[in-house]
N, C-alpha and C. Protein backbone atom coordinates (compact mmCIF):
# COMPACT_ATOMS: atom_id res chain seq x y z
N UNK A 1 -26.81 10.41 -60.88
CA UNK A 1 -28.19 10.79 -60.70
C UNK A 1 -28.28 12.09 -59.91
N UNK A 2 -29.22 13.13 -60.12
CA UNK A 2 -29.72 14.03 -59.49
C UNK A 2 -31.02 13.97 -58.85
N UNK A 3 -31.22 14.73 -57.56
CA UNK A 3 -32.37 14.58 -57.00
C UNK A 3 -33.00 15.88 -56.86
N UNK A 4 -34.42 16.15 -56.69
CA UNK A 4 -35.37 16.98 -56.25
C UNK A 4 -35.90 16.63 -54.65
N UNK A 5 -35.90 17.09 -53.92
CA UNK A 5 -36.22 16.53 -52.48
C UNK A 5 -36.66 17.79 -51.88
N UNK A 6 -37.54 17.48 -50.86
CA UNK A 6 -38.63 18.65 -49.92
C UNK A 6 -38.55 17.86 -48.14
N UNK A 7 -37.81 18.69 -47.83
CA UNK A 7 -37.82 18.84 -46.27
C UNK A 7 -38.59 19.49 -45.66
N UNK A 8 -39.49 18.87 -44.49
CA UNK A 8 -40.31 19.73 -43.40
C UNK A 8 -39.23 20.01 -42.35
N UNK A 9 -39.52 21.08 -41.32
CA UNK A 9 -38.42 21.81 -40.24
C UNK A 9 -39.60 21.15 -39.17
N UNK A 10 -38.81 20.36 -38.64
CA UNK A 10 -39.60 20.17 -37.30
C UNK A 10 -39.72 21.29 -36.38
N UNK A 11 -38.70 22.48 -36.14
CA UNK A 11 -39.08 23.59 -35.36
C UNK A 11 -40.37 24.07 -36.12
N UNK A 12 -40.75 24.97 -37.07
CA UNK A 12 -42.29 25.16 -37.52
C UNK A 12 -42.85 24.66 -38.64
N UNK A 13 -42.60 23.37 -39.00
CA UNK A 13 -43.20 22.50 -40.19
C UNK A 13 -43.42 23.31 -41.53
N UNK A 14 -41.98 24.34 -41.62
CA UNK A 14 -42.03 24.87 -43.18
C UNK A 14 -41.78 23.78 -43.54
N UNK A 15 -41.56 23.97 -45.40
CA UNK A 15 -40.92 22.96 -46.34
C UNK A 15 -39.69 23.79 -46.93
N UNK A 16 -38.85 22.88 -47.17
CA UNK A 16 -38.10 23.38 -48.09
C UNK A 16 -37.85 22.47 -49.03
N UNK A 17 -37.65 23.42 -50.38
CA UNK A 17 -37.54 22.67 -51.50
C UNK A 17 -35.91 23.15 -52.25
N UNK A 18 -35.43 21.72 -52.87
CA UNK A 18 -33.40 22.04 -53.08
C UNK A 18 -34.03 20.58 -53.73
N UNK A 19 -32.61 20.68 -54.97
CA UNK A 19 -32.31 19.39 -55.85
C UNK A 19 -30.89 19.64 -55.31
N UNK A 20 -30.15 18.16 -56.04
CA UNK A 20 -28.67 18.20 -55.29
C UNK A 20 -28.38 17.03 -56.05
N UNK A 21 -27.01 16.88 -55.90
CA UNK A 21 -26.32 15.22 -56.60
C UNK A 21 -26.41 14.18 -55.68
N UNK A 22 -26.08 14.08 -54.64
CA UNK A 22 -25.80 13.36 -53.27
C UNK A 22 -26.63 13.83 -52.16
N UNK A 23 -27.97 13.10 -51.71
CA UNK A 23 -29.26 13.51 -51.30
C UNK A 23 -29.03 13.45 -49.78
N UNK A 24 -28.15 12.70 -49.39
CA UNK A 24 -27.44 12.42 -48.12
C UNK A 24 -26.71 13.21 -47.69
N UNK A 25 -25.82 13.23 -47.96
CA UNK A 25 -24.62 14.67 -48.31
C UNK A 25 -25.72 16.02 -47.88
N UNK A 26 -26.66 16.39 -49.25
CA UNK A 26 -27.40 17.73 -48.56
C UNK A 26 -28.09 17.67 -47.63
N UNK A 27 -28.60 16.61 -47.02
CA UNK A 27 -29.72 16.30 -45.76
C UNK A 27 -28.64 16.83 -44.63
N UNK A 28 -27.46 15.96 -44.91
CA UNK A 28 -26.45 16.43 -43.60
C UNK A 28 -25.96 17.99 -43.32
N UNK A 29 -26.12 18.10 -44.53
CA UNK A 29 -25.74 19.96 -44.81
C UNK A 29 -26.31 20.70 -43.65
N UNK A 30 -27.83 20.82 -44.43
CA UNK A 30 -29.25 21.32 -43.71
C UNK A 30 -28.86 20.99 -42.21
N UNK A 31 -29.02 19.96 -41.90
CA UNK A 31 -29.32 19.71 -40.38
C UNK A 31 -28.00 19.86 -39.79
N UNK A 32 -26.86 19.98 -40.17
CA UNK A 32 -25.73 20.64 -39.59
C UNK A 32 -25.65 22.27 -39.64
N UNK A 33 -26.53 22.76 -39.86
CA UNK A 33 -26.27 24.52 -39.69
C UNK A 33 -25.61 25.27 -40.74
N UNK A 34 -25.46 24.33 -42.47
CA UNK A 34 -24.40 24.25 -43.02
C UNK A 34 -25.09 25.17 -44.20
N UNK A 35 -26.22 25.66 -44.15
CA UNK A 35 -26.70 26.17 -45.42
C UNK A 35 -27.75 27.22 -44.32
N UNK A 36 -27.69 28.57 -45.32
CA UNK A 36 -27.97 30.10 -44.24
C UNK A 36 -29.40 29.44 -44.69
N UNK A 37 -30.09 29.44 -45.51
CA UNK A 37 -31.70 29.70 -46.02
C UNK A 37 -32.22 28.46 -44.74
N UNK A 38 -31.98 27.11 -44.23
CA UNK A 38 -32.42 26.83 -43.26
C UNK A 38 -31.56 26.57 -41.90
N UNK A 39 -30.71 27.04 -41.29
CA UNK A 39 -30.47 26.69 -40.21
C UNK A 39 -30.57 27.29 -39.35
N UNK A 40 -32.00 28.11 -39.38
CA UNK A 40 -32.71 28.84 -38.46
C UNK A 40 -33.48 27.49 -37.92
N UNK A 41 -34.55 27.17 -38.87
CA UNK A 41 -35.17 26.26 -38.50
C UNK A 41 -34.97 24.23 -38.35
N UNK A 42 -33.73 24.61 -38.26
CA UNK A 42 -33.16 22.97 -37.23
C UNK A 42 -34.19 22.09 -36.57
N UNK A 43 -34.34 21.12 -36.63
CA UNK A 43 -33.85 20.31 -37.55
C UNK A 43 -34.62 19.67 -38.90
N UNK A 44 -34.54 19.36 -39.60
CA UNK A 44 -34.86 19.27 -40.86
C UNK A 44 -35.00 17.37 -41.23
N UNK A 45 -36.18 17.18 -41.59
CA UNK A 45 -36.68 15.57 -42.20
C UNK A 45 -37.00 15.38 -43.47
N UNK A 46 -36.62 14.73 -44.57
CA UNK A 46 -36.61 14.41 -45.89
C UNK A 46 -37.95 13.60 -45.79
N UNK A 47 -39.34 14.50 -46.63
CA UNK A 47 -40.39 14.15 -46.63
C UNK A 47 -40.36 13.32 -48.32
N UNK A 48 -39.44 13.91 -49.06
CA UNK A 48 -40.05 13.68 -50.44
C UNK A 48 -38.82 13.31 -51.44
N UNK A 49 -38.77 12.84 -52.30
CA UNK A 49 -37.63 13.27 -53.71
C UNK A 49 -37.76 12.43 -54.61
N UNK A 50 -37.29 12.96 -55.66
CA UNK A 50 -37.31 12.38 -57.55
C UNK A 50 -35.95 12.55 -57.62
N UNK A 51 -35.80 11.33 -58.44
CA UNK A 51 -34.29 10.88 -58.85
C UNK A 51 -34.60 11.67 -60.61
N UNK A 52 -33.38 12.17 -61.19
CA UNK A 52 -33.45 12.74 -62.53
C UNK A 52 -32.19 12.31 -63.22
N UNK A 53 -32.13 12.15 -64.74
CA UNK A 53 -30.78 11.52 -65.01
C UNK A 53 -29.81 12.80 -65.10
N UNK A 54 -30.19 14.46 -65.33
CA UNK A 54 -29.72 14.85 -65.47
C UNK A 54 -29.94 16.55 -64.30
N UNK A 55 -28.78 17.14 -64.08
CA UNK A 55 -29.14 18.37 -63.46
C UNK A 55 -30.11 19.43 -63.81
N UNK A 56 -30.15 19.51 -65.15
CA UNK A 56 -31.07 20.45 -65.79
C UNK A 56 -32.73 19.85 -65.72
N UNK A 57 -32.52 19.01 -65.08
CA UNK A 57 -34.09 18.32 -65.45
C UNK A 57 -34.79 18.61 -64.19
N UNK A 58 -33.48 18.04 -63.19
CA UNK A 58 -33.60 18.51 -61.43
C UNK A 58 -34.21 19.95 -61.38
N UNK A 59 -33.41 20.67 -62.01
CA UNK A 59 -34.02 22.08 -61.53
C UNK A 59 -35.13 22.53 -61.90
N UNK A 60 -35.36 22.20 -63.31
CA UNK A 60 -36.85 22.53 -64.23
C UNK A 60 -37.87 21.78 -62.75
N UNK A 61 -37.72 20.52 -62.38
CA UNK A 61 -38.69 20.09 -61.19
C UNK A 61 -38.97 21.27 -60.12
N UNK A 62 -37.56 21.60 -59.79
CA UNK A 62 -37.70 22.14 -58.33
C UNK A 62 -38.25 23.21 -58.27
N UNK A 63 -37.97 24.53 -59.86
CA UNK A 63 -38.13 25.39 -59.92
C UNK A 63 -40.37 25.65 -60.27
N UNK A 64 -40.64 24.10 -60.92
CA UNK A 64 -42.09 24.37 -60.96
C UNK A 64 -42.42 23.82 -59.66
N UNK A 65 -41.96 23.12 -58.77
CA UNK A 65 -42.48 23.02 -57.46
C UNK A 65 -42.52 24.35 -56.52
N UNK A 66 -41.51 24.70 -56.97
CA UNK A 66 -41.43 26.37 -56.11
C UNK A 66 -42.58 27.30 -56.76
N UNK A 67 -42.70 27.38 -57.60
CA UNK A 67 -44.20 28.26 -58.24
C UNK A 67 -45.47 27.66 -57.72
N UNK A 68 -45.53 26.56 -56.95
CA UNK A 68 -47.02 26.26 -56.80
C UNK A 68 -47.06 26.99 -55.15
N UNK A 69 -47.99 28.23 -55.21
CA UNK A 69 -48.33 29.14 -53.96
C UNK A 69 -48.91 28.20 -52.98
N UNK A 70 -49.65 27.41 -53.34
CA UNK A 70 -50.45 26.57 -52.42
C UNK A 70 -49.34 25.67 -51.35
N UNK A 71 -50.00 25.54 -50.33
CA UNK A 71 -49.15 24.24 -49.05
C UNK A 71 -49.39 23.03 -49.61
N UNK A 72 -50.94 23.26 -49.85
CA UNK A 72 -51.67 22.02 -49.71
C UNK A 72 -51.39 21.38 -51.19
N UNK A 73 -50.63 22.04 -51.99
CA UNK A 73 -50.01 21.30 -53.31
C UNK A 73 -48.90 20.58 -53.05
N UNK A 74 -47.99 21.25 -52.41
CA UNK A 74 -46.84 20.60 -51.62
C UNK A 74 -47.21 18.74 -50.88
N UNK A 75 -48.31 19.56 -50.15
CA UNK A 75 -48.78 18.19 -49.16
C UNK A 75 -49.28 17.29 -50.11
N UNK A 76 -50.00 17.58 -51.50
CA UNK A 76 -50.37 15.92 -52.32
C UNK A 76 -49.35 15.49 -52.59
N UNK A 77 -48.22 16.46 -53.33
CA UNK A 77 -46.96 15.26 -53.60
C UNK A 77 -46.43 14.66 -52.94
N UNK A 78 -46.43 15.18 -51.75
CA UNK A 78 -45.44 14.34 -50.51
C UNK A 78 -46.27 13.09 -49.97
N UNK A 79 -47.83 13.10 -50.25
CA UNK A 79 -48.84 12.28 -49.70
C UNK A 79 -48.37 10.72 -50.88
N UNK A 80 -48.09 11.06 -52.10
CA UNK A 80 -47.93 10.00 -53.28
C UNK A 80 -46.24 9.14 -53.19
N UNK A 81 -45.20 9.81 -51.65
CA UNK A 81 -43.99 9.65 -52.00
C UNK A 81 -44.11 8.42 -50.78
């Protein structure tokens, strides 16, 4: 299985959005300093994610979640998880 998942940064409540195989595995990444795009903003909480059967499906998700400009689009999906 592949996942789509959205982390808030408890230092300034960005989101970040990443699909991955092993959702655990990347959570530990993030909050270990282990990936440049967040380990400015340490530490990092798994607000959201969709399981997919395949990688290509993961990304088609992540990549139309990343096009929506809005926060407050972000915040309904995470409100339904």
């Amino acid at each position: 299985m592949f996942y789509v998942y959205i982390l808030i940064s408890e230092k300034n409540n960005s989101y970040y959005v990443g699909s991955c195989k092993n959702i655990g595995k990347r959570l530990s990444q993030h909050n270990n300093g282990m990936v440049k795009s967040t380990k400015r903003f340490l530490p990092w909480t798994l607000i959201f994610s969709e399981e997919f059967e395949n990688l290509n499906d993961a990304r088609k998700r992540e990549a139309q979640i990343k096009k929506w400009k809005r926060r407050s689009a972000i915040e309904k999906l995470v409100k339904t998880f």
